[in-house]
Every structure is written in C-alpha cells, then in structure tokens.
N, C-alpha and C. Protein backbone atom coordinates (compact mmCIF):
# COMPACT_ATOMS: atom_id res chain seq x y z
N UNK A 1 -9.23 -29.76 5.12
CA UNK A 1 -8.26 -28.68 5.21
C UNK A 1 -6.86 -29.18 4.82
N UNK A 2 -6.92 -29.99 5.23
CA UNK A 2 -5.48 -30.92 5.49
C UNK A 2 -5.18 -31.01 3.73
N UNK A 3 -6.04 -31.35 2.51
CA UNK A 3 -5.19 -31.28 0.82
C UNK A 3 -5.59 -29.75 0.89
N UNK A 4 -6.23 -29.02 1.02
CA UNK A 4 -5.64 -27.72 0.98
C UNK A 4 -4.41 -27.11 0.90
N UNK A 5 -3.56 -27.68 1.99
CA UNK A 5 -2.39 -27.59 2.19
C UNK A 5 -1.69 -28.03 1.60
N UNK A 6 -1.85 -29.41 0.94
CA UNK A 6 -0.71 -29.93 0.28
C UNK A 6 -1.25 -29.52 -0.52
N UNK A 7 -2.04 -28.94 -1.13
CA UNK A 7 -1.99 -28.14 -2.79
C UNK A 7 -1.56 -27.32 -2.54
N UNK A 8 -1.60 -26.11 -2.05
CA UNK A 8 -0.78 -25.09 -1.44
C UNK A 8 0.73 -25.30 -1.75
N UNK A 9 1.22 -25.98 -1.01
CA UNK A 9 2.47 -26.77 -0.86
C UNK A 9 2.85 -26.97 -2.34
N UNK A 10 2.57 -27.96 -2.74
CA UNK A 10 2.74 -28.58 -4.31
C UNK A 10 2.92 -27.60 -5.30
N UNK A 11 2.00 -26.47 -5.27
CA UNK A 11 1.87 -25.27 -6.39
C UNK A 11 3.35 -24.10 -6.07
N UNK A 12 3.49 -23.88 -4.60
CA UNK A 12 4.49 -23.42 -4.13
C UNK A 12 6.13 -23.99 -4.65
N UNK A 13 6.31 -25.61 -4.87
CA UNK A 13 7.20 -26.24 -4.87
C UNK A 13 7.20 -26.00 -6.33
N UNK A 14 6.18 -26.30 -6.70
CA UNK A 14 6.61 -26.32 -8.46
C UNK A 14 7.15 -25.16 -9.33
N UNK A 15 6.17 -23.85 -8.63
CA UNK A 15 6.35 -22.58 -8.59
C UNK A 15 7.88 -21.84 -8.54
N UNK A 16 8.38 -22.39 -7.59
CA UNK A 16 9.74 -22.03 -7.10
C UNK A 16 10.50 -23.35 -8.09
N UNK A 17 10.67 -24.27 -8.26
CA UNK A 17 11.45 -25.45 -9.46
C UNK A 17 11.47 -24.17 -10.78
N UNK A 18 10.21 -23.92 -11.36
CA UNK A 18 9.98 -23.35 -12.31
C UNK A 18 10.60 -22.21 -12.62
N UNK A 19 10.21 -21.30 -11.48
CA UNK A 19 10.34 -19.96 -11.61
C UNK A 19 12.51 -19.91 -11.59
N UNK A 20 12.90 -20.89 -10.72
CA UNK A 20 14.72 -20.58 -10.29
C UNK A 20 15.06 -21.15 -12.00
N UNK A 21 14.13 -22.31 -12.51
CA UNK A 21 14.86 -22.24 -13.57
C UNK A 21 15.12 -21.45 -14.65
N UNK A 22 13.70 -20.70 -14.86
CA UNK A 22 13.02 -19.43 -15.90
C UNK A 22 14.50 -18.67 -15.69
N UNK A 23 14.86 -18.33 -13.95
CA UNK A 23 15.55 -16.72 -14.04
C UNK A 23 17.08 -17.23 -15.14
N UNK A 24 17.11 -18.47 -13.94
CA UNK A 24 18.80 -19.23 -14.97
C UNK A 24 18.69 -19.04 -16.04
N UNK A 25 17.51 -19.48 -17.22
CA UNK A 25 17.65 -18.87 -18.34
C UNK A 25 17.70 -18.14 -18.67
N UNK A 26 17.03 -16.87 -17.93
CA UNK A 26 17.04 -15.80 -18.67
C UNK A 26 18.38 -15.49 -18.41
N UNK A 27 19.55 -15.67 -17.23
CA UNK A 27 20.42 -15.12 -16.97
C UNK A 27 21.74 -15.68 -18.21
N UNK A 28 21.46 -17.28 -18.63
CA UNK A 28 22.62 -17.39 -19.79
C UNK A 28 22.11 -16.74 -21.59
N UNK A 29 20.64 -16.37 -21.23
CA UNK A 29 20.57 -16.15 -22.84
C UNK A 29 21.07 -14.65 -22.59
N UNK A 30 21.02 -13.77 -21.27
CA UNK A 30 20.97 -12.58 -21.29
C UNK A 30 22.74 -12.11 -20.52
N UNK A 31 23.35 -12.56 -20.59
CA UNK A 31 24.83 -12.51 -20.01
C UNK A 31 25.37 -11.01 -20.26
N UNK A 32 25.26 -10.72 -20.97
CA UNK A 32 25.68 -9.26 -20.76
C UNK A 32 24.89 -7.82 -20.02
N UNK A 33 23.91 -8.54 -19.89
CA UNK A 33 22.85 -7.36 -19.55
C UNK A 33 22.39 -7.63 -18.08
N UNK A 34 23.59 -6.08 -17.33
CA UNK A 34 23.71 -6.01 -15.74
C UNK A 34 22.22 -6.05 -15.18
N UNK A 35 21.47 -5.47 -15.89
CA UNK A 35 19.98 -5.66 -15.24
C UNK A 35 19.28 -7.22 -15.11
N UNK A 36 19.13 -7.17 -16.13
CA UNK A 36 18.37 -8.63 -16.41
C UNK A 36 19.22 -9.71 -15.51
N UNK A 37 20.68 -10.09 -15.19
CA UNK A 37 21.47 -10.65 -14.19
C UNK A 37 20.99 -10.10 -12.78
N UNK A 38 20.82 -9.01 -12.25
CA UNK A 38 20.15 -8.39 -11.12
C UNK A 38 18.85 -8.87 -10.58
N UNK A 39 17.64 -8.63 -11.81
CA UNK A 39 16.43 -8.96 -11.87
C UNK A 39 16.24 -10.65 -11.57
N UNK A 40 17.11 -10.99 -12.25
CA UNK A 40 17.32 -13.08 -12.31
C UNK A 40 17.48 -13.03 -10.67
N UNK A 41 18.61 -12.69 -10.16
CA UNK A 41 18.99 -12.89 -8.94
C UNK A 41 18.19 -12.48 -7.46
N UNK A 42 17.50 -11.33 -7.91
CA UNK A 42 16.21 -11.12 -7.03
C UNK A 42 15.21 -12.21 -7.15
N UNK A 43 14.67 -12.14 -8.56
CA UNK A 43 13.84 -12.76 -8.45
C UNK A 43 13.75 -14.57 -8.05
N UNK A 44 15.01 -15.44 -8.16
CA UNK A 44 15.44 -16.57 -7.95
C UNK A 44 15.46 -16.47 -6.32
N UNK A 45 15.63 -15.68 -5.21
CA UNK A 45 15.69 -15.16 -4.47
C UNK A 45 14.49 -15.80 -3.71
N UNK A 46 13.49 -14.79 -4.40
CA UNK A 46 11.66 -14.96 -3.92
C UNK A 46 11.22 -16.35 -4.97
N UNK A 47 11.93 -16.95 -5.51
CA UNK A 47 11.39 -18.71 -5.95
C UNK A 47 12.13 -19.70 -4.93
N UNK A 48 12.84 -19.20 -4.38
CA UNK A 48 13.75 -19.94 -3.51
C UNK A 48 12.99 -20.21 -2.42
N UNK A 49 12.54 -18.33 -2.04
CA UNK A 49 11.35 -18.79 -0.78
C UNK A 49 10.19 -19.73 -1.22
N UNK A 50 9.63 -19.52 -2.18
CA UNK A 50 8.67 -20.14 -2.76
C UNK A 50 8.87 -21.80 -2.70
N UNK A 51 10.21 -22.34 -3.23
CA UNK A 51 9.86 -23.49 -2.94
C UNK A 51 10.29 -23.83 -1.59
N UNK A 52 11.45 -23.50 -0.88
CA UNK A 52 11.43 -23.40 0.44
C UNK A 52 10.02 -23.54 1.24
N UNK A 53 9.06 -22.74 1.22
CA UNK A 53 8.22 -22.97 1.74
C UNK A 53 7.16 -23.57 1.20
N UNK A 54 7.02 -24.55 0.08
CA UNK A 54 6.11 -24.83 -0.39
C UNK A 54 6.77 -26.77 0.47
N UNK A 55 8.20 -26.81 0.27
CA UNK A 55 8.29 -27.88 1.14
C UNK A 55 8.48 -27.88 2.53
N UNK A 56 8.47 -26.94 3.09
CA UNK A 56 8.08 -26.65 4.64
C UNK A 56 7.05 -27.32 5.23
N UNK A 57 5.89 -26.63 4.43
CA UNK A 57 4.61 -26.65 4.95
C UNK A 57 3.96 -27.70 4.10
N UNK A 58 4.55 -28.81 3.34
CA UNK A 58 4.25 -30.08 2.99
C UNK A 58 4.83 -30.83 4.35
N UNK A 59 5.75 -30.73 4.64
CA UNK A 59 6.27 -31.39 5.98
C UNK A 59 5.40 -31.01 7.77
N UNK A 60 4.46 -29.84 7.19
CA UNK A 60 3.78 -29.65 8.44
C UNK A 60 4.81 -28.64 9.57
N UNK A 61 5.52 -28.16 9.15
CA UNK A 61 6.71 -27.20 9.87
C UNK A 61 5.86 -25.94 10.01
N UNK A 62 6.23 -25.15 11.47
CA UNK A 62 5.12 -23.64 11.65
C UNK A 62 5.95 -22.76 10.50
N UNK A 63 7.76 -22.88 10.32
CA UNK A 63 8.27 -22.02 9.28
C UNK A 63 7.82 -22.26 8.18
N UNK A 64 7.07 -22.96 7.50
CA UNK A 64 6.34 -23.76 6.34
C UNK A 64 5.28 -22.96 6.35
N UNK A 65 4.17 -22.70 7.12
CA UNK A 65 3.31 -22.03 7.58
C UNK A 65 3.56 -20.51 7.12
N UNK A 66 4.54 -19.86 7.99
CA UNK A 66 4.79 -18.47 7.75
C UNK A 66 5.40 -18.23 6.62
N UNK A 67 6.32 -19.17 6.24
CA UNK A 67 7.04 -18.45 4.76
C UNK A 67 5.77 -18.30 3.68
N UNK A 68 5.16 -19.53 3.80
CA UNK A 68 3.56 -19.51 2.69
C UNK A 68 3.10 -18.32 2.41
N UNK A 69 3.07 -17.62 4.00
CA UNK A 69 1.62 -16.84 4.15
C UNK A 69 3.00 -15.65 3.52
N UNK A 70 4.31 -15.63 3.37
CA UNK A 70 4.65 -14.35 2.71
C UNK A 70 5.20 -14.84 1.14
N UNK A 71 4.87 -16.08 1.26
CA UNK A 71 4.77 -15.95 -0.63
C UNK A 71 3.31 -15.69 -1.15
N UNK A 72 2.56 -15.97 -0.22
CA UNK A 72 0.84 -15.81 -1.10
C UNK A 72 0.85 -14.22 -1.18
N UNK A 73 1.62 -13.35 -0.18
CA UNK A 73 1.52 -12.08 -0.46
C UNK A 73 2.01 -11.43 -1.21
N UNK A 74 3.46 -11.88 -1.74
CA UNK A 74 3.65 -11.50 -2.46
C UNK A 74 3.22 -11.48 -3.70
N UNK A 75 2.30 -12.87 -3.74
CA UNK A 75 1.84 -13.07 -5.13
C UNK A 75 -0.29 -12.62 -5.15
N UNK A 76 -0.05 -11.91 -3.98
CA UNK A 76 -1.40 -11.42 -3.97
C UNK A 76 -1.67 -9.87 -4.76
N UNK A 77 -0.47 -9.17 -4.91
CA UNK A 77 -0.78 -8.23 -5.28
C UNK A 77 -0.05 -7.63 -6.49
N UNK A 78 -0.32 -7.21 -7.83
CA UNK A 78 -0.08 -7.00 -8.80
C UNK A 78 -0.35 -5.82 -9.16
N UNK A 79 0.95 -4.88 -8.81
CA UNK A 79 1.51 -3.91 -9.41
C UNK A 79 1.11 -3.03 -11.06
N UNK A 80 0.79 -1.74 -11.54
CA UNK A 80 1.43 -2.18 -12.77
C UNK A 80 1.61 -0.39 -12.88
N UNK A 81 2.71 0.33 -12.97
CA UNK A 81 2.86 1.68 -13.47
C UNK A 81 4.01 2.02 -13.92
N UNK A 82 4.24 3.26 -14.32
CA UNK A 82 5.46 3.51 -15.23
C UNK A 82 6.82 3.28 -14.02
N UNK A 83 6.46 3.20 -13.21
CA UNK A 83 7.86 3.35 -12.25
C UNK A 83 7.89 1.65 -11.93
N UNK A 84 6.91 1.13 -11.58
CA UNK A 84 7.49 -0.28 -11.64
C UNK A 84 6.41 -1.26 -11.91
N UNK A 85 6.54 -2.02 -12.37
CA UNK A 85 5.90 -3.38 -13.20
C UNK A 85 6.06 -4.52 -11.84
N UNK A 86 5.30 -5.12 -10.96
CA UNK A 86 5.52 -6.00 -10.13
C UNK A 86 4.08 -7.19 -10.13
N UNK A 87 4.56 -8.36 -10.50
CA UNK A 87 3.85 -9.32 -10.67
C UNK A 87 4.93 -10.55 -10.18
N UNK A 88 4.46 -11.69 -9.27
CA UNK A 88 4.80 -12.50 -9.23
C UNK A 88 3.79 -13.79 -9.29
N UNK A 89 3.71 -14.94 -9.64
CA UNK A 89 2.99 -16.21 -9.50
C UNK A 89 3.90 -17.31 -9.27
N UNK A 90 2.83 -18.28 -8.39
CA UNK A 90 4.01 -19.23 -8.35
C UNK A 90 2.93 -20.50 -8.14
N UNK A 91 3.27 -21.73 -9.13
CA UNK A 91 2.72 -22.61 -9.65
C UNK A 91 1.20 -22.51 -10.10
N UNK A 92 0.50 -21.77 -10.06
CA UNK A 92 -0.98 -21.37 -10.58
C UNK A 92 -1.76 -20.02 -9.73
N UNK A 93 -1.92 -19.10 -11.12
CA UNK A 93 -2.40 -18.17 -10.78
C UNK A 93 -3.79 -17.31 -11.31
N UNK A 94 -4.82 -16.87 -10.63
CA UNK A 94 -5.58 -16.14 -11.68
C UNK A 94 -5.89 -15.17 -10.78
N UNK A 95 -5.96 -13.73 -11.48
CA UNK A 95 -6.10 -12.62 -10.83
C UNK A 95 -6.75 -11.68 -11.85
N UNK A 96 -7.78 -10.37 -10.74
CA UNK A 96 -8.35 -9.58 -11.22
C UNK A 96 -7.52 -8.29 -11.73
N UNK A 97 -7.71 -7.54 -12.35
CA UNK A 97 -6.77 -6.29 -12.56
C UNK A 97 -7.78 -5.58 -13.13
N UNK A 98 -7.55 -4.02 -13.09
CA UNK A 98 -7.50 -3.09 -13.30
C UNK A 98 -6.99 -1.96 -13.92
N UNK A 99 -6.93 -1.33 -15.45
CA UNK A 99 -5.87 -0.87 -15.97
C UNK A 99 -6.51 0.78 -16.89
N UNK A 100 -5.63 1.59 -16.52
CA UNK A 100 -5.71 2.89 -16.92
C UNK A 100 -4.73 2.90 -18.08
N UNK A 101 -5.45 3.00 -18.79
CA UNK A 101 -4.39 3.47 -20.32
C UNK A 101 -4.73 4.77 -20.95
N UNK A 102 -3.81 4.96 -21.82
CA UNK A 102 -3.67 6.03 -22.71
C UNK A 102 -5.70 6.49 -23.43
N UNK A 103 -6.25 5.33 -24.16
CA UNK A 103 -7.61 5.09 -24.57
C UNK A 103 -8.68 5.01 -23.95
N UNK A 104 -8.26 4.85 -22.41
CA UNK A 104 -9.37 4.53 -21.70
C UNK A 104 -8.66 3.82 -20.13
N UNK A 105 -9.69 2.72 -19.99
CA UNK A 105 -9.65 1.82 -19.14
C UNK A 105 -9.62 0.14 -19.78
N UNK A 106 -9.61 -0.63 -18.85
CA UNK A 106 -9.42 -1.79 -18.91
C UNK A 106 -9.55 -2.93 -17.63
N UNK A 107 -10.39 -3.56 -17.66
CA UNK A 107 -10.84 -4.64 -16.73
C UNK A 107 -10.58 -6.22 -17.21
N UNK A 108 -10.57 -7.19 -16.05
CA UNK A 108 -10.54 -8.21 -16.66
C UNK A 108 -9.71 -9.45 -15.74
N UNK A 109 -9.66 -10.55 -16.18
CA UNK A 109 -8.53 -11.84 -15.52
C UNK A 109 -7.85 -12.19 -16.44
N UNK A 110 -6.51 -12.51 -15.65
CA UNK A 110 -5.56 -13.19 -16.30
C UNK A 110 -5.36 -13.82 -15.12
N UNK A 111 -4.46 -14.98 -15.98
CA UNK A 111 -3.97 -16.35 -15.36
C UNK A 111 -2.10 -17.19 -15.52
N UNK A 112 -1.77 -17.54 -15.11
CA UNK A 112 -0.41 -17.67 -15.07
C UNK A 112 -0.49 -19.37 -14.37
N UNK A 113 0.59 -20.12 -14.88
CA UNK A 113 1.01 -21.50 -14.43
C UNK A 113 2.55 -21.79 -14.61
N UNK A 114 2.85 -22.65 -13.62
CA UNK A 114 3.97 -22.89 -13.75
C UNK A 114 4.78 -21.78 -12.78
N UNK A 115 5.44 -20.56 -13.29
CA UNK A 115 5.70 -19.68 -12.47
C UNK A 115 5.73 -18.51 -13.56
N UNK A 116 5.60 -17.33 -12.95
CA UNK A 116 5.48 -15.97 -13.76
C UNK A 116 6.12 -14.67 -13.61
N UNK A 117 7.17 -13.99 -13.88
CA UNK A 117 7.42 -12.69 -12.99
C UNK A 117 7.59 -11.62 -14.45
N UNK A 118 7.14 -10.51 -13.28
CA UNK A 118 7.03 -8.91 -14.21
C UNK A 118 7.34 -8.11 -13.27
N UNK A 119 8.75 -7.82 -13.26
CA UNK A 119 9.50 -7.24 -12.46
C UNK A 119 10.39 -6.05 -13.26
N UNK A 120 9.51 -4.98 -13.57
CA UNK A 120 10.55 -3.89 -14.04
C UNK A 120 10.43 -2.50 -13.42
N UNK A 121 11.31 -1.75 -13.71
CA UNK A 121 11.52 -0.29 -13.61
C UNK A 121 11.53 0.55 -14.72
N UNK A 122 11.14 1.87 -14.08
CA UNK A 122 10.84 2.46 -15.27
C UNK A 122 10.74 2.61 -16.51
N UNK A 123 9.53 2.24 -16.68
CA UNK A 123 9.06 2.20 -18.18
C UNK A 123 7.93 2.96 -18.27
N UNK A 124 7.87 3.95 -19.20
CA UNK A 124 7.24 5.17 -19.21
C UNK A 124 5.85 4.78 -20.07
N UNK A 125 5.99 3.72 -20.90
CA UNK A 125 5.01 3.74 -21.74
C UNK A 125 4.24 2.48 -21.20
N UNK A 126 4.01 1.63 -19.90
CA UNK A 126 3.16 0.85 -19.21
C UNK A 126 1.92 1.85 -18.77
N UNK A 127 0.96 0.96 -18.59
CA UNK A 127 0.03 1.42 -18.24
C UNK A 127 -0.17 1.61 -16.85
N UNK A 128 -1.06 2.22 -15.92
CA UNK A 128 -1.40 2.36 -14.48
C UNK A 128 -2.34 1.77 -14.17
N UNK A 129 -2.30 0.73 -13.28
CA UNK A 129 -3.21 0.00 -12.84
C UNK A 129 -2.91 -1.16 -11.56
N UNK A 130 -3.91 -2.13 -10.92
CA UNK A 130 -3.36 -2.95 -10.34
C UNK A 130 -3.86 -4.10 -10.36
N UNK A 131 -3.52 -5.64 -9.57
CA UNK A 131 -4.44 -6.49 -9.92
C UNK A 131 -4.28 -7.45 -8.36
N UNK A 132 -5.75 -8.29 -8.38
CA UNK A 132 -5.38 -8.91 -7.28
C UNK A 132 -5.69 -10.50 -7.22
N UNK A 133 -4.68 -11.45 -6.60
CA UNK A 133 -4.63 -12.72 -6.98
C UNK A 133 -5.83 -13.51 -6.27
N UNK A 134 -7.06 -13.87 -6.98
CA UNK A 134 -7.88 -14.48 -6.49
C UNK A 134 -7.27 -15.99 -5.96
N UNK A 135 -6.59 -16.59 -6.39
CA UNK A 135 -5.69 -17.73 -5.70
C UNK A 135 -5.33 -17.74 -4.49
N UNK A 136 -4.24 -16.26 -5.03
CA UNK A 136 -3.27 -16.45 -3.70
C UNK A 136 -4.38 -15.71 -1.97
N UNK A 137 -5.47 -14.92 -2.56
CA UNK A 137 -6.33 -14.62 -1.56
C UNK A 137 -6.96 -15.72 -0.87
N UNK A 138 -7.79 -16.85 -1.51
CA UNK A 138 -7.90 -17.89 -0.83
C UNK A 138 -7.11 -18.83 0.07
N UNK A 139 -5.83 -18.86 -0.72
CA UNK A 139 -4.79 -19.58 0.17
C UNK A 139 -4.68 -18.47 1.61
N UNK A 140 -4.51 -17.48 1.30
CA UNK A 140 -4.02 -17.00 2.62
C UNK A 140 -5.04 -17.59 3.70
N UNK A 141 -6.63 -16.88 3.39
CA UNK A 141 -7.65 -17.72 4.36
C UNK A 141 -7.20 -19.02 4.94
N UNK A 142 -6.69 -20.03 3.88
CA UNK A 142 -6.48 -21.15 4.11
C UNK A 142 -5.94 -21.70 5.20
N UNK A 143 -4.20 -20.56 4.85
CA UNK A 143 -3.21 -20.58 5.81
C UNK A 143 -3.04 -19.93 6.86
N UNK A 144 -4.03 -18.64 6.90
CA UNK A 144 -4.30 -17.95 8.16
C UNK A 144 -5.22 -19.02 9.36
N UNK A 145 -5.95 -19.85 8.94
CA UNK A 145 -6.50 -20.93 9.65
C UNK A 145 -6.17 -22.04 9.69
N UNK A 146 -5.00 -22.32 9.19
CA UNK A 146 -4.38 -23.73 9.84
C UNK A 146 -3.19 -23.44 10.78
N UNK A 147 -3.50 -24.26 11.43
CA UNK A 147 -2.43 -24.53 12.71
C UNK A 147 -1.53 -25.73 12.49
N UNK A 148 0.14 -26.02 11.95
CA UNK A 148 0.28 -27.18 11.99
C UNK A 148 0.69 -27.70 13.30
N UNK A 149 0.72 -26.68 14.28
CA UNK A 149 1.44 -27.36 15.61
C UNK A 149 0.61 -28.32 16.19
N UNK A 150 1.47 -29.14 17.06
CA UNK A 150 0.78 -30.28 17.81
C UNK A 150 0.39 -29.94 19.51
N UNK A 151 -0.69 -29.71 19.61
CA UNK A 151 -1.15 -28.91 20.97
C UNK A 151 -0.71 -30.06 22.05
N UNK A 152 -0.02 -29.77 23.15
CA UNK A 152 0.31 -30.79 24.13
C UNK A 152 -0.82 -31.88 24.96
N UNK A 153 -2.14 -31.10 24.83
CA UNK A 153 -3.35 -31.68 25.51
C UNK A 153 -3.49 -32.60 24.42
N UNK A 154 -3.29 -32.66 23.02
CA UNK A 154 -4.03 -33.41 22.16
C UNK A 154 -2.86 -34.99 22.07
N UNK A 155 -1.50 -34.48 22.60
CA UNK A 155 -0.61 -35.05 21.94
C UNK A 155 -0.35 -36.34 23.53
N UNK A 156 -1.02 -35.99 24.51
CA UNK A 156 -0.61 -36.96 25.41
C UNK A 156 -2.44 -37.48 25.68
N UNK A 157 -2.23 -38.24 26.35
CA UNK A 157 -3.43 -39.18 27.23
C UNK A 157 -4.05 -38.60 28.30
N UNK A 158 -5.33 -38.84 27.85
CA UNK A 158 -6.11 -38.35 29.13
C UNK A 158 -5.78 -38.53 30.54
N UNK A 159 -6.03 -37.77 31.23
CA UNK A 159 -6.09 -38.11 32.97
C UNK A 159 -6.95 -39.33 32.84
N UNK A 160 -8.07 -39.34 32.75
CA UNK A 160 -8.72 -40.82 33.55
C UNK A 160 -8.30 -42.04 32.71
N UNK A 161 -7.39 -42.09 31.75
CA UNK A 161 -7.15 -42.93 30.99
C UNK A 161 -5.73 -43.28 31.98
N UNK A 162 -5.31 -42.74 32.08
CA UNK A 162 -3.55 -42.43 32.93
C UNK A 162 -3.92 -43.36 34.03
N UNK A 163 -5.08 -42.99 35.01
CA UNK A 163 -5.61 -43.65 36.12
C UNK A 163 -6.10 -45.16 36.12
N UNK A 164 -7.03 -45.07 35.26
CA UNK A 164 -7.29 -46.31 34.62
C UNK A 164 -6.21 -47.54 34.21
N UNK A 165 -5.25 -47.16 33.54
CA UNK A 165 -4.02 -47.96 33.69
C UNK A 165 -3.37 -48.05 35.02
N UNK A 166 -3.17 -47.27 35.77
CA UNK A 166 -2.12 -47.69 37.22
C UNK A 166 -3.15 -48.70 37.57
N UNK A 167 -4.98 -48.42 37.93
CA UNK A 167 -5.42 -49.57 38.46
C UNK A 167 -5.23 -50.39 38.12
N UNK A 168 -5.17 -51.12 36.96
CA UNK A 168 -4.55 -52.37 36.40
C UNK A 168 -3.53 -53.36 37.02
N UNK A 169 -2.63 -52.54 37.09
CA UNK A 169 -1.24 -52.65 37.53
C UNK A 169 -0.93 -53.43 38.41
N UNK A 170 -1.92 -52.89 39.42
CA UNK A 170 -2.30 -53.00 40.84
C UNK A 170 -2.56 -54.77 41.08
C-alpha cells in the first residue's frame, strides 16, 4: 500500500510542477486576453492544490491525505457540453468518455501525462458528453483506505513489556 502512495504522491507533485507552469505560459503568450489570464489563475490555483498535496501525503500528513482525495476528484470527472468544457489531469491520466455529437455518438479512452486542463465556457459547437478517470478512481480506493495516522496503541509498548522491565530493575 505504502508505493501506492508515493505514486500517488509523485504523479500529484509532478502534475501540479507541470500544470502551474503550462498556465504561466499560457498567461505570457496570452497577455492580453482577460479570460485566458482568469482561466491561468484558476486553474494554477487547483495545480497548487495538486502539488500541495501530492507533497503532503509523500510526507505521510492526514492534510496530505484529504487534499489527495479532492484532487483525485476533481480529476475523476470529465465534463464536456456547450456551457462548459471541464477536464483536469494531473501527472497521468486515462479515462473513459462518452460523447453525443452532431453525427451520432462516440465512445472510447483517452489519456493525458504530465498535466492537462479543458476548462471553458460557452462554446456552442462542443459536443455533450462525459468521461470518467479510471486512474484517478483507483487512487481514491487507494486513499479512501489508507490511514497515515499513528494509532497511540501501536506507537507505545505493551503492558507486559512495561512490567517486564520494572522487574529488572528491581
């Protein structure tokens, strides 16, 4: 369980490195454009948590723990319609989707590394559909069942061990 976590961790850290640098760029190639500066700043926002908690919960911290379990969610679920476009990944991703178009339908996986975002508003000519992160679903299991705290019974000495030493003493 225990590299579970630090992969977890690791993909989280890189995820968030990646993703704060992506928005910076997009924010000096895109300097005039109030949206795309907006969009950067949200989204640098949720890479921040991302690596935030990807080194949390490398350190074994319970806030390490919980921030995880709300970046895997966020990156568990993938958006896609004319009112908003919402996709996030962070350091490796592959997910199922689902897509209603103009021709038909559409099934299938895609995959993302490094970090990924599709964060828009209204756009009339996207398709309707959604997708879901087979990754980030496992991790949650992962992280819904680890405990990093240190239970007090585990962390001190037995009673007859305790006893056993004073006789000594004696």
């Amino acid at each position: 369980m225990k590299i579970w976590i630090k992969i977890i961790s690791i993909l989280e850290i890189v995820g968030g490195v990646f993703g704060i640098a992506f928005m910076i760029w997009l924010v000096v190639t895109n300097p005039d454009n109030i949206f795309a500066i907006f969009i950067a700043i949200l989204s640098i926002g949720i890479y921040t948590l991302s690596l935030v908690a990807g080194i949390a919960l490398w350190l074994g911290r319970k806030f390490g723990r919980t921030t995880s379990i709300i970046v895997q969610t966020i990156q568990l679920v993938k958006i896609i319609s004319p009112l908003i476009i919402f996709k996030f990944s962070f350091g490796l991703d592959v997910w199922v989707h689902f897509l209603l178009k103009a021709g038909g339908s559409d099934a299938g996986f895609n995959f993302a590394v490094l970090a990924a975002t599709e964060l828009f508003f209204d756009r009339p000519v996207a398709a309707s559909g959604f997708g879901i992160s087979i990754v980030s679903f496992v991790f949650l299991i992962i992280l819904l069942s680890y405990n990093p705290f240190i239970r007090v019974k585990e962390a001190l000495p037995n009673s007859a061990a305790i006893d056993r030493s004073s006789e000594r003493r004696i």
